[in-house]
PDB file of N, CA and C in Angstrom:
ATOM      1  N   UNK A   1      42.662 192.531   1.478  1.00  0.00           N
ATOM      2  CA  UNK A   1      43.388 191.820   0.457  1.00  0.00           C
ATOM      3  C   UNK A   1      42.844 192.182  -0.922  1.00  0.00           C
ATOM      4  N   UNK A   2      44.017 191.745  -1.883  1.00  0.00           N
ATOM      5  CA  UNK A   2      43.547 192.221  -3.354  1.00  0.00           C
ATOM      6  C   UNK A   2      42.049 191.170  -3.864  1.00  0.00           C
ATOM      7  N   UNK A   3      41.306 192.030  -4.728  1.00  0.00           N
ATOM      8  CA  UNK A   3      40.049 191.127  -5.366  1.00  0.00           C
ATOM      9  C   UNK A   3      40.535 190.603  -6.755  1.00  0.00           C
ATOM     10  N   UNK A   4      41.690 189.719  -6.718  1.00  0.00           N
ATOM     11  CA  UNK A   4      41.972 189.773  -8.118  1.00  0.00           C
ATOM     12  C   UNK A   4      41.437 188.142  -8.694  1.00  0.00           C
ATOM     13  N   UNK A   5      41.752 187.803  -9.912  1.00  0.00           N
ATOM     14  CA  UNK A   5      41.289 187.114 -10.865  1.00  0.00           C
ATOM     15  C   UNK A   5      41.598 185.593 -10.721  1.00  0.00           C
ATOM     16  N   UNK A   6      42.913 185.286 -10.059  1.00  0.00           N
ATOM     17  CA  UNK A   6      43.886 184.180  -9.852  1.00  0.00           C
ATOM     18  C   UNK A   6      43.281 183.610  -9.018  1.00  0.00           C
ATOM     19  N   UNK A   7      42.636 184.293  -7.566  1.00  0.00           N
ATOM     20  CA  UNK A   7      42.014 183.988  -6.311  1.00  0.00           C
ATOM     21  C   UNK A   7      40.524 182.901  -6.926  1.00  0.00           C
ATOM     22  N   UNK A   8      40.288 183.275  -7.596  1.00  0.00           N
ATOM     23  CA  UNK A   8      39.137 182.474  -8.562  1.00  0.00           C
ATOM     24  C   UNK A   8      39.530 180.921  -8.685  1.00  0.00           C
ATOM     25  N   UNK A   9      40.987 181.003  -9.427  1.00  0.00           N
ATOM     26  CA  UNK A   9      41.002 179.657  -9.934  1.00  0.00           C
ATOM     27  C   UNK A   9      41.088 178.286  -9.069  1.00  0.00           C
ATOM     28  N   UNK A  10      40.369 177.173  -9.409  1.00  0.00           N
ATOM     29  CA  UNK A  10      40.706 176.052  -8.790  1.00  0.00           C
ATOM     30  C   UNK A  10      42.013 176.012  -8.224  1.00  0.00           C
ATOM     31  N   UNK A  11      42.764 175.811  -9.250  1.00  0.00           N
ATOM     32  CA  UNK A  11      43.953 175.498  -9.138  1.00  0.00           C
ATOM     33  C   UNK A  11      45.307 176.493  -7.668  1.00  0.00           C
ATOM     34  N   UNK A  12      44.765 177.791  -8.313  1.00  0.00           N
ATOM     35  CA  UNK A  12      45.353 178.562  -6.751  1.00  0.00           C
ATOM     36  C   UNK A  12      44.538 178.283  -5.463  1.00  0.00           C
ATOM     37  N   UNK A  13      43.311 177.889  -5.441  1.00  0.00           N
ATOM     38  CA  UNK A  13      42.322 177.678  -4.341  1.00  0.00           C
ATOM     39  C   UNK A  13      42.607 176.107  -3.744  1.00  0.00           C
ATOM     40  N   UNK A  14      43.218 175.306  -4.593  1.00  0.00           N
ATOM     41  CA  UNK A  14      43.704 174.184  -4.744  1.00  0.00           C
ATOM     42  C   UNK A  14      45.718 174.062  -3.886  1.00  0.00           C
ATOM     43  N   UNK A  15      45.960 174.745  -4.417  1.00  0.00           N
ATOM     44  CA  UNK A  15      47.225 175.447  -4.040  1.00  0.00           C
ATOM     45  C   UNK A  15      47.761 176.026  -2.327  1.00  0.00           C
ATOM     46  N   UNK A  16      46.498 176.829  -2.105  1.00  0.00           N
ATOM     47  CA  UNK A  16      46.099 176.939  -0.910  1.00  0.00           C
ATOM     48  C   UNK A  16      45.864 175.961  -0.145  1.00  0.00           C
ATOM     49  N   UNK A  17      45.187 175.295  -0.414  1.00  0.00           N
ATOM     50  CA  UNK A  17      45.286 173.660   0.406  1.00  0.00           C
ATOM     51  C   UNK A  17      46.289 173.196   0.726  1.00  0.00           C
ATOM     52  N   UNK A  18      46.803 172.998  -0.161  1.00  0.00           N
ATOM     53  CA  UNK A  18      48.611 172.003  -0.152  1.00  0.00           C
ATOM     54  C   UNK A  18      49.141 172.710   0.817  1.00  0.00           C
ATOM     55  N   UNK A  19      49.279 173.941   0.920  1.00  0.00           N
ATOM     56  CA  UNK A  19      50.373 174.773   2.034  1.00  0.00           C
ATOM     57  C   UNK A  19      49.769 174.457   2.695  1.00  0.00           C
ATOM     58  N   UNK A  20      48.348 174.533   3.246  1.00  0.00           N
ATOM     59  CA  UNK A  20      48.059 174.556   4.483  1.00  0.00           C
ATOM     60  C   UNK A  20      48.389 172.671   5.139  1.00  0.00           C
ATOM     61  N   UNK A  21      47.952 171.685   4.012  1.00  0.00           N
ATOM     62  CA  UNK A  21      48.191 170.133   4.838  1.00  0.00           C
ATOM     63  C   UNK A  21      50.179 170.112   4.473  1.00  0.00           C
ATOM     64  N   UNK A  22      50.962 170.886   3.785  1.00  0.00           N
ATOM     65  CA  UNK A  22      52.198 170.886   4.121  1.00  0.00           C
ATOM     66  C   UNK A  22      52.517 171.356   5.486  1.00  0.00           C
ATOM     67  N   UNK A  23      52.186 172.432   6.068  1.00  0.00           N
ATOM     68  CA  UNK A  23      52.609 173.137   7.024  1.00  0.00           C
ATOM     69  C   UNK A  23      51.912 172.427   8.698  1.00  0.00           C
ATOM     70  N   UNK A  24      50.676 171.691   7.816  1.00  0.00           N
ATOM     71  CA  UNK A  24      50.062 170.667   9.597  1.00  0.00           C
ATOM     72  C   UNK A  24      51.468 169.484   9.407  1.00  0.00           C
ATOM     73  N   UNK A  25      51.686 169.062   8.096  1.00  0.00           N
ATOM     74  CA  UNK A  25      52.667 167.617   7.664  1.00  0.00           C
ATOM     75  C   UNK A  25      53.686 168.069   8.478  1.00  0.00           C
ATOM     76  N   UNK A  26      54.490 169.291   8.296  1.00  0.00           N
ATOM     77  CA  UNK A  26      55.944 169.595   8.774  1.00  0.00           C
ATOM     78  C   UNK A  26      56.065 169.729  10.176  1.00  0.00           C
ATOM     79  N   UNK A  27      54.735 169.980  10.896  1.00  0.00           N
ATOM     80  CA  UNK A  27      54.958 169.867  12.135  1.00  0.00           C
ATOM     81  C   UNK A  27      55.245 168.672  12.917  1.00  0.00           C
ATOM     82  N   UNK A  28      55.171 167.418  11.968  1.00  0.00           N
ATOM     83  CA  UNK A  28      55.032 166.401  12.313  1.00  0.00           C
ATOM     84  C   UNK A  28      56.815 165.814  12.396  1.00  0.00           C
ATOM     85  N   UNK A  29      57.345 166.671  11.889  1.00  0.00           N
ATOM     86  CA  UNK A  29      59.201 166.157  11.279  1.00  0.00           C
ATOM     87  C   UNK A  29      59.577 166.774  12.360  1.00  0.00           C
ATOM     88  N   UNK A  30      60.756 165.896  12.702  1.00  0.00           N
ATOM     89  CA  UNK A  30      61.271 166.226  13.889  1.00  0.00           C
ATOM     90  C   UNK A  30      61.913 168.058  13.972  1.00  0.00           C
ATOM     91  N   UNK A  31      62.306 168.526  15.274  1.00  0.00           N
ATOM     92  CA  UNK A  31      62.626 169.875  15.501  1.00  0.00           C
ATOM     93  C   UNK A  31      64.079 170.027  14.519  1.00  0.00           C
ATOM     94  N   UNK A  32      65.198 169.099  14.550  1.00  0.00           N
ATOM     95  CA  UNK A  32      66.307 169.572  14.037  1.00  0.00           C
ATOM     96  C   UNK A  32      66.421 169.270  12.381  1.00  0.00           C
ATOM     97  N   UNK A  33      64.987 169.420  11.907  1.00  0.00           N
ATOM     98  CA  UNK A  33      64.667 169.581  10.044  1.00  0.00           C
ATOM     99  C   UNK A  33      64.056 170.867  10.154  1.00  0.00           C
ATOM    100  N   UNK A  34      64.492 171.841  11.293  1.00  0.00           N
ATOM    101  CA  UNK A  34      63.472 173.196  11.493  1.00  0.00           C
ATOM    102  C   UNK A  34      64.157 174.239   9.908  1.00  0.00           C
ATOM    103  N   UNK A  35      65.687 173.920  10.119  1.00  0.00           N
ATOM    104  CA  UNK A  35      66.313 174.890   8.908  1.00  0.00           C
ATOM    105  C   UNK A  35      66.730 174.037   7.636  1.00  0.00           C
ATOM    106  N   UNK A  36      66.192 172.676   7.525  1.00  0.00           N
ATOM    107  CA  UNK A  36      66.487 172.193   6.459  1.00  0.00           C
ATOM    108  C   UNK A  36      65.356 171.432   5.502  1.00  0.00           C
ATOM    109  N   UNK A  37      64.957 170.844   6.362  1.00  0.00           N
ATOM    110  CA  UNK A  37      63.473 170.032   5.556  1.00  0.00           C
ATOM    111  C   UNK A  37      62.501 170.648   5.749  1.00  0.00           C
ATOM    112  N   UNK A  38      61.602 170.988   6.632  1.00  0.00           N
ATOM    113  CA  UNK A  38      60.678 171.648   7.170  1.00  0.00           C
ATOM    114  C   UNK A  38      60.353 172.917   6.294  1.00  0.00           C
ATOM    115  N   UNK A  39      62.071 174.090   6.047  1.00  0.00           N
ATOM    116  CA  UNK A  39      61.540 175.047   5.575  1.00  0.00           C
ATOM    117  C   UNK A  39      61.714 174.850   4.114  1.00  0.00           C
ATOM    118  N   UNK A  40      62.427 174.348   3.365  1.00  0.00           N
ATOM    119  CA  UNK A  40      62.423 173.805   2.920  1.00  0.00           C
ATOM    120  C   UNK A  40      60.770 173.501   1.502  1.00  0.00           C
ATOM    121  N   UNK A  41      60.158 172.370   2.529  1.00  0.00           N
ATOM    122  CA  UNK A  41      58.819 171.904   2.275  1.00  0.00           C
ATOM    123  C   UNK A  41      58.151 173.467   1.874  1.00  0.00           C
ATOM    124  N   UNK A  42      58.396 173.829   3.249  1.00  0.00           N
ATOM    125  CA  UNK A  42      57.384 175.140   3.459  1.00  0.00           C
ATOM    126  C   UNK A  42      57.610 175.959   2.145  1.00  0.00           C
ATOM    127  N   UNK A  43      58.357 176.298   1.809  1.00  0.00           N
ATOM    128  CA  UNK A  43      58.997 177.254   0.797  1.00  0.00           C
ATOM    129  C   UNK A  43      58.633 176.930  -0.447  1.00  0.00           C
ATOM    130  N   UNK A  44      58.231 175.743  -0.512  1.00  0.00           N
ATOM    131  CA  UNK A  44      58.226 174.991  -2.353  1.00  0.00           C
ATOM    132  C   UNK A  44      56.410 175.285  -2.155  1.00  0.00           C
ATOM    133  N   UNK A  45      55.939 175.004  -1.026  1.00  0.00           N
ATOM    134  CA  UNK A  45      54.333 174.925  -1.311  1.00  0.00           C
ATOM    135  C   UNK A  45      53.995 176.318  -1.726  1.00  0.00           C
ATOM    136  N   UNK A  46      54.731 177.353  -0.761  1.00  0.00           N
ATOM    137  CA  UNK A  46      54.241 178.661  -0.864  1.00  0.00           C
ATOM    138  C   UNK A  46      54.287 179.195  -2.560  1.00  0.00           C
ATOM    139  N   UNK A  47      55.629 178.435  -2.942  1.00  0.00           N
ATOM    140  CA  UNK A  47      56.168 179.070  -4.397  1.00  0.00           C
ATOM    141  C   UNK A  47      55.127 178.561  -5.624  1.00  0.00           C
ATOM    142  N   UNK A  48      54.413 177.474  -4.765  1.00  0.00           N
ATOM    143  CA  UNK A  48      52.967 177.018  -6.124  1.00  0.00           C
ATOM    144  C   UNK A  48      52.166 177.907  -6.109  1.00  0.00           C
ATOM    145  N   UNK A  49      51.804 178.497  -4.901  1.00  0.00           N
ATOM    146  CA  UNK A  49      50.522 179.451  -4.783  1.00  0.00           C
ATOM    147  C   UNK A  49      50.604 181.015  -5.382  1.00  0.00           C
ATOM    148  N   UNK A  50      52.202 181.439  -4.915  1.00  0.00           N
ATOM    149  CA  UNK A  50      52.839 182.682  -5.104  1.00  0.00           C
ATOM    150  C   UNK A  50      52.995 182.720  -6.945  1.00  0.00           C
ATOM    151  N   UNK A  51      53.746 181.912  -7.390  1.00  0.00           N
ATOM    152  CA  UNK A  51      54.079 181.960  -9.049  1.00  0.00           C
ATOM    153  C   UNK A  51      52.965 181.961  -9.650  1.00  0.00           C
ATOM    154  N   UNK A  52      51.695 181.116  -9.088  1.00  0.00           N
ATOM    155  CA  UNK A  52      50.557 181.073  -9.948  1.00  0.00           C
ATOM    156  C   UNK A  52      50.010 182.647  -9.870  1.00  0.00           C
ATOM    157  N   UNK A  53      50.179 183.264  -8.301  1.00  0.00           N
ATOM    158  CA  UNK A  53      49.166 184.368  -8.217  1.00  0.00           C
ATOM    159  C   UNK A  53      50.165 185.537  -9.483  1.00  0.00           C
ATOM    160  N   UNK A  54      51.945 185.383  -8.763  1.00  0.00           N
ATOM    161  CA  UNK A  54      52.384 186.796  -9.979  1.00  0.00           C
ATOM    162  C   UNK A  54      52.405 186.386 -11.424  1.00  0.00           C
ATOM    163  N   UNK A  55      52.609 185.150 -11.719  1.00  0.00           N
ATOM    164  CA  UNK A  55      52.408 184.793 -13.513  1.00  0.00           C
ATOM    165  C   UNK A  55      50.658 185.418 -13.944  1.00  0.00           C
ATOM    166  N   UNK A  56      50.197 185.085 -13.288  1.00  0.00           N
ATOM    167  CA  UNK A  56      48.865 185.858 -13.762  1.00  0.00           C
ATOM    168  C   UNK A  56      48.765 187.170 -14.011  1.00  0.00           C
ATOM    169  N   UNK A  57      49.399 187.969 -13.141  1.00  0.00           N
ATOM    170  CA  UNK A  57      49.471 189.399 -13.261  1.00  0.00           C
ATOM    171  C   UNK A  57      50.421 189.972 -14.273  1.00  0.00           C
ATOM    172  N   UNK A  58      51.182 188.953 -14.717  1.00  0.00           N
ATOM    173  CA  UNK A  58      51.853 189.392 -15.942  1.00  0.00           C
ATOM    174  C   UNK A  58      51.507 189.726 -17.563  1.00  0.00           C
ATOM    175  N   UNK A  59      52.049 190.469 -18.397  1.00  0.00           N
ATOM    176  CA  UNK A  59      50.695 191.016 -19.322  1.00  0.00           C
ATOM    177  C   UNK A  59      51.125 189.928 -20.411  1.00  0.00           C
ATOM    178  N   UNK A  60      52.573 189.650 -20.603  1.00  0.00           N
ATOM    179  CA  UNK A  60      52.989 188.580 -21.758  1.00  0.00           C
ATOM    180  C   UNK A  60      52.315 187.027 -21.767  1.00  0.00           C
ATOM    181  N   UNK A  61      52.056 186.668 -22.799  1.00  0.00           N
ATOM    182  CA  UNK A  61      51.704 184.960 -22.791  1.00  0.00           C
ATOM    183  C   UNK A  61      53.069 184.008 -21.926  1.00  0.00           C
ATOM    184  N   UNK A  62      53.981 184.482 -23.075  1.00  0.00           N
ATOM    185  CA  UNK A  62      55.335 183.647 -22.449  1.00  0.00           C
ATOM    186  C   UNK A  62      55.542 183.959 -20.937  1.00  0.00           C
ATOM    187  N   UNK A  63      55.796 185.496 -20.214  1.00  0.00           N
ATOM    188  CA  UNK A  63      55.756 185.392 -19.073  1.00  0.00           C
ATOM    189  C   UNK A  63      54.805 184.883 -17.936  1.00  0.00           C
ATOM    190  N   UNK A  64      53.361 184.681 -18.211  1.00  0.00           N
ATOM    191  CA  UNK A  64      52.811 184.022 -17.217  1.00  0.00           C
ATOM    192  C   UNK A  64      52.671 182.775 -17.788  1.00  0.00           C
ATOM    193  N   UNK A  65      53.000 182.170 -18.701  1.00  0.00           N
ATOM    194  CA  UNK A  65      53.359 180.772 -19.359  1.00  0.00           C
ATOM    195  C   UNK A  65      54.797 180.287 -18.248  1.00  0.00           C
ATOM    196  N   UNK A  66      56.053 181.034 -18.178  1.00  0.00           N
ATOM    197  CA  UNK A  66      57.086 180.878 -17.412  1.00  0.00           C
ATOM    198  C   UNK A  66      56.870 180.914 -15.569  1.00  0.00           C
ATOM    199  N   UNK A  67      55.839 181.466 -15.161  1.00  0.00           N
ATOM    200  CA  UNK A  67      55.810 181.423 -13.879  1.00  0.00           C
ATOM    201  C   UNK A  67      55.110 180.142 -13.639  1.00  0.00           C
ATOM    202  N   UNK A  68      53.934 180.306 -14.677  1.00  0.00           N
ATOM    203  CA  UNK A  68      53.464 178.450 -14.195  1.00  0.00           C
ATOM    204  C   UNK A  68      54.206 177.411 -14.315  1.00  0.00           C
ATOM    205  N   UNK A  69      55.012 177.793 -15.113  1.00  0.00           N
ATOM    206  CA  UNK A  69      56.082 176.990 -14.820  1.00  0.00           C
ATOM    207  C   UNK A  69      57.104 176.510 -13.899  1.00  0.00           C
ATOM    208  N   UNK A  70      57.673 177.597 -13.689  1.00  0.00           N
ATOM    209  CA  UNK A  70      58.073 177.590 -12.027  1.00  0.00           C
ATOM    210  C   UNK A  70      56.890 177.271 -11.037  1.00  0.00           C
ATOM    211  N   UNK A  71      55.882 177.490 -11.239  1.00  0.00           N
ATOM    212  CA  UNK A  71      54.908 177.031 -10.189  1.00  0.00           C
ATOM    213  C   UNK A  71      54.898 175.321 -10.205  1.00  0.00           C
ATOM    214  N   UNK A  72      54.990 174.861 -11.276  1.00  0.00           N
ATOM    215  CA  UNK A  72      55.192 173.349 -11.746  1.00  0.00           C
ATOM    216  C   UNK A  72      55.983 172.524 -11.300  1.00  0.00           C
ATOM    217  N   UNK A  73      57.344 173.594 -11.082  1.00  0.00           N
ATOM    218  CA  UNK A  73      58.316 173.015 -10.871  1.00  0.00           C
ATOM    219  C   UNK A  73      58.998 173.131  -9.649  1.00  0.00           C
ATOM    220  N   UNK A  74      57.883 173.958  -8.915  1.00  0.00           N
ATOM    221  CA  UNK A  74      58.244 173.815  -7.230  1.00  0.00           C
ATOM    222  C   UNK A  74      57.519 172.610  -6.481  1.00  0.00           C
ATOM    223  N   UNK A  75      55.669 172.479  -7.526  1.00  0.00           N
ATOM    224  CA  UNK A  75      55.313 171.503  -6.960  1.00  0.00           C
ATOM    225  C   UNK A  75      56.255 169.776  -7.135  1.00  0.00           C
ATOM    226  N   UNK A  76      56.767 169.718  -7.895  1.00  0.00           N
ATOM    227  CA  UNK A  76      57.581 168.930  -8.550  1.00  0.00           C
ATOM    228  C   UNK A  76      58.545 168.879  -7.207  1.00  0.00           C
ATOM    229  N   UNK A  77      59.630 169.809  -7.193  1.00  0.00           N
ATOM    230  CA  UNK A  77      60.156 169.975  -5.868  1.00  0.00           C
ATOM    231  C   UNK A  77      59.290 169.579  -4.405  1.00  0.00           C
ATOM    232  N   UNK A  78      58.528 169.995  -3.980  1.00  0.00           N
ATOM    233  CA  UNK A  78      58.021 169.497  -3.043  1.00  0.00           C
ATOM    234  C   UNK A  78      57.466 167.735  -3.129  1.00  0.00           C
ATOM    235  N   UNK A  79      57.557 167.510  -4.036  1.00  0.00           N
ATOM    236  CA  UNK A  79      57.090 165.815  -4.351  1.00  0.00           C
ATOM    237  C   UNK A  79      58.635 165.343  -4.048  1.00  0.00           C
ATOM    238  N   UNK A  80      58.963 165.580  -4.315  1.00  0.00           N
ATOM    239  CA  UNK A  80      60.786 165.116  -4.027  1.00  0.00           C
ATOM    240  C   UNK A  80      61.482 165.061  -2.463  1.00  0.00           C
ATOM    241  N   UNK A  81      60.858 166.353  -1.792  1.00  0.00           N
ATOM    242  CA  UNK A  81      60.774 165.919  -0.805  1.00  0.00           C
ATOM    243  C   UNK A  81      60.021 165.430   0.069  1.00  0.00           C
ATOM    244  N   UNK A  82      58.746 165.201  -0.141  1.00  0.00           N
ATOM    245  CA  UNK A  82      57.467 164.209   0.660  1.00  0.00           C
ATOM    246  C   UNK A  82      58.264 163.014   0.477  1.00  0.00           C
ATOM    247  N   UNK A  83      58.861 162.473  -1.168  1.00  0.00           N
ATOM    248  CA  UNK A  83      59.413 161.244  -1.113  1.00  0.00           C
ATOM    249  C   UNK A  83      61.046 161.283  -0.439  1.00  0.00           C
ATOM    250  N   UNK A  84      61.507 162.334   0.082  1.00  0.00           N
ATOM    251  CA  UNK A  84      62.408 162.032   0.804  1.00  0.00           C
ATOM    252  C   UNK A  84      62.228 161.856   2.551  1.00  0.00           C
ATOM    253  N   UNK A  85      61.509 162.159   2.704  1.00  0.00           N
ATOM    254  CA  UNK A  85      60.643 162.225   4.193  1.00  0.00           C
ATOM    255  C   UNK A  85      60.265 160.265   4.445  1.00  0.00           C
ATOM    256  N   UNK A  86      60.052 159.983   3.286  1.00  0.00           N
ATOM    257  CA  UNK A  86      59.325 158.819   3.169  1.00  0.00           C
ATOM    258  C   UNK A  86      60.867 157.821   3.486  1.00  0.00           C
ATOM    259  N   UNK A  87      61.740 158.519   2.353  1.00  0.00           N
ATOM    260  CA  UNK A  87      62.989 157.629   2.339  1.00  0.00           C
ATOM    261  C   UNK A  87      64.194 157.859   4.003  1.00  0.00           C
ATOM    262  N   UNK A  88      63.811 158.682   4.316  1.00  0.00           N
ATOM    263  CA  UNK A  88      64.295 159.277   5.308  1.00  0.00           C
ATOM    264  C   UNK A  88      64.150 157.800   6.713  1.00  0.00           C
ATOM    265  N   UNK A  89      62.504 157.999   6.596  1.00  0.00           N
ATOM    266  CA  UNK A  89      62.143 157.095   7.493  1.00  0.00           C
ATOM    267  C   UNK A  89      60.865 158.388   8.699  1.00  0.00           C
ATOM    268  N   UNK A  90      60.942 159.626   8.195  1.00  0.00           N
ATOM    269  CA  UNK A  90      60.100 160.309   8.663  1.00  0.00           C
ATOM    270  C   UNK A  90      58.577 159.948   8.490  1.00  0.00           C
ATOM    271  N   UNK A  91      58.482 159.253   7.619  1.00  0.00           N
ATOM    272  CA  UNK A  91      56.817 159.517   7.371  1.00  0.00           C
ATOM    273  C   UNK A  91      56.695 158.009   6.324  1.00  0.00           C
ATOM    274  N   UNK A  92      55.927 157.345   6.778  1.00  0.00           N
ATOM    275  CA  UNK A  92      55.369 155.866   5.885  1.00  0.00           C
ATOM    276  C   UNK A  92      54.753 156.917   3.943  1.00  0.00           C
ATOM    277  N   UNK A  93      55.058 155.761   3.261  1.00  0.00           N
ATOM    278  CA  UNK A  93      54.256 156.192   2.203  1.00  0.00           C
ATOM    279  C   UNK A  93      52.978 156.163   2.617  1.00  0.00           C
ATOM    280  N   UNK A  94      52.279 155.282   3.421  1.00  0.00           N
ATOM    281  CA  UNK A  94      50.650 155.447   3.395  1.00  0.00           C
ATOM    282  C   UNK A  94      50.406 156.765   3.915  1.00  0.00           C
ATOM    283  N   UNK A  95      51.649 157.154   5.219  1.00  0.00           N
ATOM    284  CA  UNK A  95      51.033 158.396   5.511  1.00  0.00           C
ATOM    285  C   UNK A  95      50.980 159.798   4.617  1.00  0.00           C
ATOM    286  N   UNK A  96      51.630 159.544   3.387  1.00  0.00           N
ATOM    287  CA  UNK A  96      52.186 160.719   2.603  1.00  0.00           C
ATOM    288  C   UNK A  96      51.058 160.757   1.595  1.00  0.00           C
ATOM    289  N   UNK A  97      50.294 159.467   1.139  1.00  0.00           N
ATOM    290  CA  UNK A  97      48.735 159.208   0.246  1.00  0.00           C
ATOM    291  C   UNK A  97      48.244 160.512   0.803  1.00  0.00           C
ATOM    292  N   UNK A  98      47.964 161.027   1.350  1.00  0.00           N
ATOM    293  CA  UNK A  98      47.274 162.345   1.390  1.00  0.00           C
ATOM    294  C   UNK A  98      47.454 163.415   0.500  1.00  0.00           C
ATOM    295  N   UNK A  99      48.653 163.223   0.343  1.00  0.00           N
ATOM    296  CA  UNK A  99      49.026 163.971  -0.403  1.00  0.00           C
ATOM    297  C   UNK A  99      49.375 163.803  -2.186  1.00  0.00           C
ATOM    298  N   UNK A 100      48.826 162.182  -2.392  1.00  0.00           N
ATOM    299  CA  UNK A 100      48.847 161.807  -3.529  1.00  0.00           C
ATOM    300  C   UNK A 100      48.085 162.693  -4.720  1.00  0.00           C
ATOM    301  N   UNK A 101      46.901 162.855  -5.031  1.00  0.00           N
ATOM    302  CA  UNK A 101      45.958 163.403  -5.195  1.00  0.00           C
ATOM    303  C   UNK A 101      45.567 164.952  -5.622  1.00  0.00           C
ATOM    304  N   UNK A 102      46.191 165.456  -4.099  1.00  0.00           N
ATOM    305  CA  UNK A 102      46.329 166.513  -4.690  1.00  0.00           C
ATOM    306  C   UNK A 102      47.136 167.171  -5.445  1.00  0.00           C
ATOM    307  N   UNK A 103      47.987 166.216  -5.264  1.00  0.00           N
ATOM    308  CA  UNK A 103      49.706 166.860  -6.501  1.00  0.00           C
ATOM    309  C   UNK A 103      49.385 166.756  -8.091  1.00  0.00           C
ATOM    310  N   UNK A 104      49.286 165.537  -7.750  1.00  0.00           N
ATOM    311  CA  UNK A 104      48.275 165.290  -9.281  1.00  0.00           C
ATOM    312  C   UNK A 104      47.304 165.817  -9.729  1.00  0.00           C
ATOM    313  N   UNK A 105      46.688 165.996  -9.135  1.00  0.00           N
ATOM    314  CA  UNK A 105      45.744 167.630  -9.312  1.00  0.00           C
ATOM    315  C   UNK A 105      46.052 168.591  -9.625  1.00  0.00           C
ATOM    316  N   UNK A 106      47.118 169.476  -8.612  1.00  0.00           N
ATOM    317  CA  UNK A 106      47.631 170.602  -9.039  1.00  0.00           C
ATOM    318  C   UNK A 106      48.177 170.327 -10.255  1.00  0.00           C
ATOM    319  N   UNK A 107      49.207 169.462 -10.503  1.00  0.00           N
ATOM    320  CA  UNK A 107      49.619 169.176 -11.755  1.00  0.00           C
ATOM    321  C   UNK A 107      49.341 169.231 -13.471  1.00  0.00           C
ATOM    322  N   UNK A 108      48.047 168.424 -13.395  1.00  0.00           N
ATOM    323  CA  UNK A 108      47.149 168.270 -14.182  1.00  0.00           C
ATOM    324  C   UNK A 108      46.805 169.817 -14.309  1.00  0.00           C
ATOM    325  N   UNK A 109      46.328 170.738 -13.773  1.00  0.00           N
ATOM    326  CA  UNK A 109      45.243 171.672 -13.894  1.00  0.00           C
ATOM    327  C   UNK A 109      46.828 173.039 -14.156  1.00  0.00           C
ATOM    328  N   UNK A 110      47.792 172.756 -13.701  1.00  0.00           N
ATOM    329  CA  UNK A 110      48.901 173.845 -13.925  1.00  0.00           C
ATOM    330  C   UNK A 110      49.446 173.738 -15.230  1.00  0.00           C
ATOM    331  N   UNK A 111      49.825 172.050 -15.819  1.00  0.00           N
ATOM    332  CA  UNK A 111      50.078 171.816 -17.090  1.00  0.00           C
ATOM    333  C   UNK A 111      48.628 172.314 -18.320  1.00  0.00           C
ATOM    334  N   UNK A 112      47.714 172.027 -18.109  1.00  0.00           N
ATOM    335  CA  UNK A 112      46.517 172.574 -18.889  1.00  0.00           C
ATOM    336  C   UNK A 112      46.217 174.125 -18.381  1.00  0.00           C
ATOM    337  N   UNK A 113      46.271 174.890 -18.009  1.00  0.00           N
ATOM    338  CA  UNK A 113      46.637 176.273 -17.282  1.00  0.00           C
ATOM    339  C   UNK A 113      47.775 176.708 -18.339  1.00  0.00           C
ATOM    340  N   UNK A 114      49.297 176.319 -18.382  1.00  0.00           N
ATOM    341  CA  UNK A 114      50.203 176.234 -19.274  1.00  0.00           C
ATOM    342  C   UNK A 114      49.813 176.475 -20.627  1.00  0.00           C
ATOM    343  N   UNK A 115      49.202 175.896 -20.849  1.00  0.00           N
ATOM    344  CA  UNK A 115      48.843 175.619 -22.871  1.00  0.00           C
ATOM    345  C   UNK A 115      47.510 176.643 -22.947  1.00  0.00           C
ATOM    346  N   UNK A 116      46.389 177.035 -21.817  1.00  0.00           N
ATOM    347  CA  UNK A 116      45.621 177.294 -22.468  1.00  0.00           C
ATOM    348  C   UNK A 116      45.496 178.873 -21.921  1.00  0.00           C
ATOM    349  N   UNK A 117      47.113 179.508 -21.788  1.00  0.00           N
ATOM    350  CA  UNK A 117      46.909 180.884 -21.190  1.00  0.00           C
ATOM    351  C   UNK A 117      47.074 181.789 -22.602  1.00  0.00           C
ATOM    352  N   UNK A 118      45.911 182.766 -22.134  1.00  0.00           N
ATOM    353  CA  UNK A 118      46.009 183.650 -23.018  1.00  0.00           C
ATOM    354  C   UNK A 118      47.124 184.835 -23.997  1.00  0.00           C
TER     355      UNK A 118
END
């Protein structure tokens, strides 16, 4: 694998996490959310980790300013559906607190990431 610079940051190392307790979470939703919720989930976590790693590799301010953004706004997306899982009747809010924390995390550290890219 590449030795690059992104792999460093909290925030992608942070990122990495989320997919991985999304992808134990989705196993937990029933089989017939396999092509709708499930991938779904899966797809928005990957797109936090993925936008953070190619916005970095980009040489413009504005363009890796715009991928964290989209990285922002997938985690955003995936909060939408944890709380639809919840509304669904798939998953209690207490059981979804796991995932409180770290969103807000990523959040925090992607919005300050945002403002303070070179």
């Amino acid at each position: 694998m590449l030795k690059l610079s992104h792999k460093e940051l909290d925030v992608w190392n942070q990122s990495m996490i989320l997919i991985k307790k999304v992808y134990v979470f989705t196993k937990t939703l029933p089989s017939d959310e396999k092509f709708n919720l499930i991938s779904q989930m899966r797809r928005s976590a990957i797109s936090v980790a993925s936008n953070i790693a190619e916005g970095l590799s980009r040489t413009t301010k504005k363009e890796k300013q715009r991928y964290i953004e989209i990285s922002r706004s997938s985690l955003i997306e995936l909060d939408a559906q944890l709380e639809a899982c919840s509304e669904i009747g798939y998953s209690s809010t207490e059981d979804l607190s796991e995932f409180d924390d770290l969103l807000n995390h990523i959040f925090a550290m992607l919005t300050n990431l945002m403002k303070n890219i070179d």
